[in-house]
Structures are given as C-alpha cells and as structure tokens.
N, C-alpha and C. Protein backbone atom coordinates (compact mmCIF):
# COMPACT_ATOMS: atom_id res chain seq x y z
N UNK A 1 66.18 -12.95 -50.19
CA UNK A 1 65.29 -12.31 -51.15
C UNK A 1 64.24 -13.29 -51.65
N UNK A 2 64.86 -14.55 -51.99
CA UNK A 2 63.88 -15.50 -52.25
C UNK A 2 62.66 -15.84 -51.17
N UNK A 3 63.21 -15.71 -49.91
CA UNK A 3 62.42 -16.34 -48.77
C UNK A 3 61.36 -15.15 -48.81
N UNK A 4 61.72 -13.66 -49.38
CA UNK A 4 60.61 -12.84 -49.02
C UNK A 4 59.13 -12.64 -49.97
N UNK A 5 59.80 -12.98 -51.29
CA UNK A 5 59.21 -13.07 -52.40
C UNK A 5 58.29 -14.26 -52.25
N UNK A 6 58.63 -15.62 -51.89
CA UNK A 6 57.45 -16.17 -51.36
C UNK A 6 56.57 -16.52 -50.46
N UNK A 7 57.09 -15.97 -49.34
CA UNK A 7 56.12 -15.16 -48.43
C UNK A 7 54.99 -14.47 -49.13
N UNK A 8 55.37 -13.41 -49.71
CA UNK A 8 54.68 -12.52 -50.29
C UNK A 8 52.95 -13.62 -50.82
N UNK A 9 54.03 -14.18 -51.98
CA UNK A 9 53.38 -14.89 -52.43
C UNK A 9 52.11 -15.73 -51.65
N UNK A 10 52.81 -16.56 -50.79
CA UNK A 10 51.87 -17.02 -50.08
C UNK A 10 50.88 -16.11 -49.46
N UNK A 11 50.86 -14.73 -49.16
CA UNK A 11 49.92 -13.84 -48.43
C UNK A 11 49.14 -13.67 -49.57
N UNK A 12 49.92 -13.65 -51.00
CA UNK A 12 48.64 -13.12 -51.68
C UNK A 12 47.70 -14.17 -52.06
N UNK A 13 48.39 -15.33 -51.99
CA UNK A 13 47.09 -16.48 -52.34
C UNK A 13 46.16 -16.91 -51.04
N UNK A 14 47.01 -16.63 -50.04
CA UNK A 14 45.83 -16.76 -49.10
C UNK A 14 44.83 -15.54 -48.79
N UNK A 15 44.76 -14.29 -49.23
CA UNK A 15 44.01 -13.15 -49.75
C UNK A 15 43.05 -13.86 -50.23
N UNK A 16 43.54 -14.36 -51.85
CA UNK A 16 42.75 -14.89 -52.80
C UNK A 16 41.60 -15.59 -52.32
N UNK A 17 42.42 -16.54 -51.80
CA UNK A 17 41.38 -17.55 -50.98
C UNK A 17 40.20 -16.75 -50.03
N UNK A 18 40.68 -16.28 -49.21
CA UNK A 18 39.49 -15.78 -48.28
C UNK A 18 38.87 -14.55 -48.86
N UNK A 19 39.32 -13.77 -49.88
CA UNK A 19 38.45 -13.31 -50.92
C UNK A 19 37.36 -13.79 -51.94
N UNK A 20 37.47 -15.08 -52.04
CA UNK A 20 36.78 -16.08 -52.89
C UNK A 20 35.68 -16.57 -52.15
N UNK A 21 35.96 -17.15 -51.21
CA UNK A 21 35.20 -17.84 -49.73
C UNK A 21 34.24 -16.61 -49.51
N UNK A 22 34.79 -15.54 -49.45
CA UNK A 22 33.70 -13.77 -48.96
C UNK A 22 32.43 -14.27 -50.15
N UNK A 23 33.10 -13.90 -51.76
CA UNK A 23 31.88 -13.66 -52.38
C UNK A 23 31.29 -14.97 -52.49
N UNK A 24 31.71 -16.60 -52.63
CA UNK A 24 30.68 -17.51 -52.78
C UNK A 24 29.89 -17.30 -51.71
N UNK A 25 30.24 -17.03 -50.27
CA UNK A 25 29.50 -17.05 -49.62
C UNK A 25 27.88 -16.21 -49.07
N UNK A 26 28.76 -15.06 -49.58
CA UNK A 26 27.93 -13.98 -49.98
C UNK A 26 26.56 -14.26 -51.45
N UNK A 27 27.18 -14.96 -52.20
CA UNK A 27 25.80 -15.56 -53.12
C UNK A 27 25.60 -16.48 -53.10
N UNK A 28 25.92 -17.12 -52.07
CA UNK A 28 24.95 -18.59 -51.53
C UNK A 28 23.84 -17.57 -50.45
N UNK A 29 24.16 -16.93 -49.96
CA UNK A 29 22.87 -16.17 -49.00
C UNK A 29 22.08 -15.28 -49.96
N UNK A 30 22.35 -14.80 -50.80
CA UNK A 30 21.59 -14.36 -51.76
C UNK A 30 20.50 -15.56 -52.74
N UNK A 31 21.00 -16.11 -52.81
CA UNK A 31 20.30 -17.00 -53.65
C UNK A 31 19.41 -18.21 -52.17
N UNK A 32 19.93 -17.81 -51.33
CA UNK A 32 18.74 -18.92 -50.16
C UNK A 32 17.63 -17.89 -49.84
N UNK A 33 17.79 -16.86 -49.94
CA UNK A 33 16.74 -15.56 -49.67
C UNK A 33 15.98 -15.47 -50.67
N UNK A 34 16.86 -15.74 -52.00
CA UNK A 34 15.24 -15.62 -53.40
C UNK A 34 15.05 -17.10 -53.17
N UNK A 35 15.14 -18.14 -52.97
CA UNK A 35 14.48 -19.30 -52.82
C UNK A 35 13.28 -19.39 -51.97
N UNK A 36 13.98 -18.70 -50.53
CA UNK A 36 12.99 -18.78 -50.04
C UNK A 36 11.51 -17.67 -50.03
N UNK A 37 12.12 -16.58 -50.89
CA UNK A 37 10.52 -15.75 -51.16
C UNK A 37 10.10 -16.38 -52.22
N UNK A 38 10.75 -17.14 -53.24
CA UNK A 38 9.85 -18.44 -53.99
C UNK A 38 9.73 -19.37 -53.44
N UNK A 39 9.55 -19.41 -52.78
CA UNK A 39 8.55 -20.82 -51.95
C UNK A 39 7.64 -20.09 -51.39
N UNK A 40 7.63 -18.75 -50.54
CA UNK A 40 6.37 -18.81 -50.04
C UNK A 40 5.16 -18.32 -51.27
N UNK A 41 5.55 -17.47 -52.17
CA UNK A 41 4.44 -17.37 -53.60
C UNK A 41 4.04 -17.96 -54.04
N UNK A 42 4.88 -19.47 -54.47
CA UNK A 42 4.96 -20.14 -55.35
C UNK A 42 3.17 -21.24 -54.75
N UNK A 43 2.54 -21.44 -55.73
CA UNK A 43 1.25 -22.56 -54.70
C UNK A 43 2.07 -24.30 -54.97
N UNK A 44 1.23 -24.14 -53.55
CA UNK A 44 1.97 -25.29 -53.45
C UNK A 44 1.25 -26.60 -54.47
N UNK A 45 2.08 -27.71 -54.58
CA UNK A 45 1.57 -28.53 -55.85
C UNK A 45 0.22 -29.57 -55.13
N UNK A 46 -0.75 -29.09 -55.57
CA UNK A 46 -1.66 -30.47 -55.12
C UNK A 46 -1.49 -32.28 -55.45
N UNK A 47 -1.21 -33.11 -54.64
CA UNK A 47 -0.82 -34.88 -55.01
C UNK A 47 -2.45 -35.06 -54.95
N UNK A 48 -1.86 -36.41 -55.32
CA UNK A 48 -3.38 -37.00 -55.42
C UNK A 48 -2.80 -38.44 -55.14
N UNK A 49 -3.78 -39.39 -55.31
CA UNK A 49 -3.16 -40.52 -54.81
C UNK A 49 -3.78 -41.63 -55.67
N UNK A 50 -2.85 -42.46 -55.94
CA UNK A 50 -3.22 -43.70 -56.91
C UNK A 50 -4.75 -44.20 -56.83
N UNK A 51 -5.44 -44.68 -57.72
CA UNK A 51 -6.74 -45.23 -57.85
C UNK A 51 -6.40 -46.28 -56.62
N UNK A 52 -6.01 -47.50 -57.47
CA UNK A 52 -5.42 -48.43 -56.25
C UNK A 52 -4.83 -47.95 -54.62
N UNK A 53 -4.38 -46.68 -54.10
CA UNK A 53 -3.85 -46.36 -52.90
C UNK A 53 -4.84 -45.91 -52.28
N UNK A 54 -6.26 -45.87 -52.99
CA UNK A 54 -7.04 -45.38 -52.54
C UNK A 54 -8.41 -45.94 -51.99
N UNK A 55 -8.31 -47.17 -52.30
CA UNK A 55 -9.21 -48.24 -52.17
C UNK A 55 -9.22 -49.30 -50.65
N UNK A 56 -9.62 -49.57 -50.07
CA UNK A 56 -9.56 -49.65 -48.34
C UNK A 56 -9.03 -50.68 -48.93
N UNK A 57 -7.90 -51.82 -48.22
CA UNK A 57 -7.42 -52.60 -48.14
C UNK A 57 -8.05 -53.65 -47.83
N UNK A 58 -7.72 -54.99 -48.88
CA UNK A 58 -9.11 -56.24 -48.70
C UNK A 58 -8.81 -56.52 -46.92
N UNK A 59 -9.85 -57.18 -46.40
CA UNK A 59 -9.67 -57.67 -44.60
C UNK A 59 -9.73 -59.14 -45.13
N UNK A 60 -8.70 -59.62 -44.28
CA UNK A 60 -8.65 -61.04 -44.38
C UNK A 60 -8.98 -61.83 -43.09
C-alpha cells in the first residue's frame, strides 16, 4: 500500500513538473513575440561619436 501511494505520488509531481515547464514555456514565447514587434516600432537610437573619436588621428 505504501509502495502504491508513492508511486502515485511521484506521477503527480512529475505532472507538476511538466505542467510548469508547458506554461513557462509557453510565456517565454509570448513575451519573445511582443519583444520582437517592439523592436521593429520602436526607432532605433541614433550614437554619435566622441568629439575626440572623431578627429583623424595625429600621422607620425
């Protein structure tokens, strides 16, 4: 009786588990899909470049 009861047990935590694994996984693809339609809206950031990075390099 004991041996069946944790059987049991063990089926239901490994349920758990691959029930858990379903939904993170499921809103990790949700959330890479709104990332990526914010990136393509989003403008992209203009750099600029140091006074100094910008000055031709002395020739020696």
């Amino acid at each position: 009786m004991l041996k069946i009861g944790l059987f049991i047990l063990v089926v239901a935590c490994l349920a758990l588990l691959l029930g858990l694994l379903y939904i993170s996984f499921k809103m990790l693809r949700e959330t890479q899909q709104k990332q990526k339609e914010e990136n393509k809206t989003a403008p992209k950031p203009e750099y600029t470049l140091h006074p100094k990075l910008k000055q031709k390099p002395p020739k020696q």
